[in-house]
Protein backbone atom coordinates (compact mmCIF):
# COMPACT_ATOMS: atom_id res chain seq x y z
CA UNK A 1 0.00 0.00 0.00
CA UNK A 2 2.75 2.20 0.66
CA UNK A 3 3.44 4.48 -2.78
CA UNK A 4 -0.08 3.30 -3.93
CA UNK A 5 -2.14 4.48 -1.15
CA UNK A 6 0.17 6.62 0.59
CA UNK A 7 3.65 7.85 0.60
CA UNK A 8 6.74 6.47 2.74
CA UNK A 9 6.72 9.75 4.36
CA UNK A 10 3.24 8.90 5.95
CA UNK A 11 4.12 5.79 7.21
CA UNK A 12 7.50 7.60 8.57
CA UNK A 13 5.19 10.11 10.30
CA UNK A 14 2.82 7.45 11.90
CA UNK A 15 5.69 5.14 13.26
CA UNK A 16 6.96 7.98 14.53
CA UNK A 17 3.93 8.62 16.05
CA UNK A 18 3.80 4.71 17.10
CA UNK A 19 6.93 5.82 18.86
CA UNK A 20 5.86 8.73 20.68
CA UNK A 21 2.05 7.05 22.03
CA UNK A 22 4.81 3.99 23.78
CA UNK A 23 7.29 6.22 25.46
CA UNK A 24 4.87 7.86 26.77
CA UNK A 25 2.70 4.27 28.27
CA UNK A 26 5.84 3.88 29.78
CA UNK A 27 6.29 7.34 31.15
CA UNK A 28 2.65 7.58 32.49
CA UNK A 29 1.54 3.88 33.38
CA UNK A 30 4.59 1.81 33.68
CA UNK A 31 3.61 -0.31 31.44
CA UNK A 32 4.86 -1.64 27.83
CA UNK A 33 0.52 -1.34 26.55
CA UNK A 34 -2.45 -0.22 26.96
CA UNK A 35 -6.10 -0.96 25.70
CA UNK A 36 -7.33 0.90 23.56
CA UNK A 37 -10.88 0.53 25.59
CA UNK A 38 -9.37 2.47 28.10
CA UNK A 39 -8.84 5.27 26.25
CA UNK A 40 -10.39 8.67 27.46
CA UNK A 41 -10.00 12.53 26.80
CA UNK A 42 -8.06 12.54 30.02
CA UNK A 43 -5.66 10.21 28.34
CA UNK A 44 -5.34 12.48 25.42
CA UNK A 45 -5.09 15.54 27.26
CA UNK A 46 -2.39 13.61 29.30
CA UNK A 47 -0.67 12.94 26.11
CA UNK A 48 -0.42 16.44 24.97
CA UNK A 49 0.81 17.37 28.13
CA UNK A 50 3.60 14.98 27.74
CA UNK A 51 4.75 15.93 23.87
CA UNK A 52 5.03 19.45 24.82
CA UNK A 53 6.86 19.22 28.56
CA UNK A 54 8.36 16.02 27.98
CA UNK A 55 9.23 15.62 24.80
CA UNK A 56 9.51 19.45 24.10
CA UNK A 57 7.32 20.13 20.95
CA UNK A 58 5.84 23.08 20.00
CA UNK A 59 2.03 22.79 19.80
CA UNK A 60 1.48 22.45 16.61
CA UNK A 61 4.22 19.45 16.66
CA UNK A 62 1.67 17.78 19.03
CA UNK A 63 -1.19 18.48 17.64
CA UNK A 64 0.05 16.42 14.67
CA UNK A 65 0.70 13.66 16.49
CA UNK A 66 -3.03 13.81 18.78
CA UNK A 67 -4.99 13.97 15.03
CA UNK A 68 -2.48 11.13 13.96
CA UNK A 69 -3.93 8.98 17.38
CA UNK A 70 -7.79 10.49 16.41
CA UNK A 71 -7.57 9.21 13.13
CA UNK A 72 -6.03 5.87 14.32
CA UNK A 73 -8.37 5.30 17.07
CA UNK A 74 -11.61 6.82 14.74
CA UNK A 75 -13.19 3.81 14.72
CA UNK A 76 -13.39 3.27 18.42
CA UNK A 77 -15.80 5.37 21.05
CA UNK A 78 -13.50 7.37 23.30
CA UNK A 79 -15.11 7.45 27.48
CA UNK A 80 -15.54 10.63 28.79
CA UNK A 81 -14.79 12.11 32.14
CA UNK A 82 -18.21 11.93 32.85
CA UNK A 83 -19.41 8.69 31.37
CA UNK A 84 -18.01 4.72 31.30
């Protein structure tokens, strides 16, 4: 798929991306995974917090890499604060 669908470049961006989303399950949880069920906007928020202290990216660096997780995860329902 890659140079018929998309470019090497895109896959280059969403490995990195890969990357990024499993330093940062280590950072936050201790732990090599985590399930995708479990995923909430504190998560994300959590996330962003940790690509622009941690890893020192500007915002729009980060926001890249939260639409790249949205558009991974786009098929799944994201919980709520508020809501299981």
């Amino acid at each position: 798929m890659v140079g018929t669908e998309f470019a090497e470049a895109t896959l280059k961006k969403f490995r990195t991306s890969l990357s990024l989303l499993e330093d940062f399950i280590t950072w936050k949880y201790n732990q090599p995974d985590f399930s995708i069920k479990d995923l909430s906007h504190q998560f994300i928020s959590e996330f962003e917090f940790y690509l622009k202290s941690i890893q020192n990216l500007q915002h729009n660096s980060a926001m890249s890499y939260i639409k790249k997780l949205k558009k991974i995860t786009s098929g799944s329902k994201v919980k709520s604060n508020n809501h299981s």
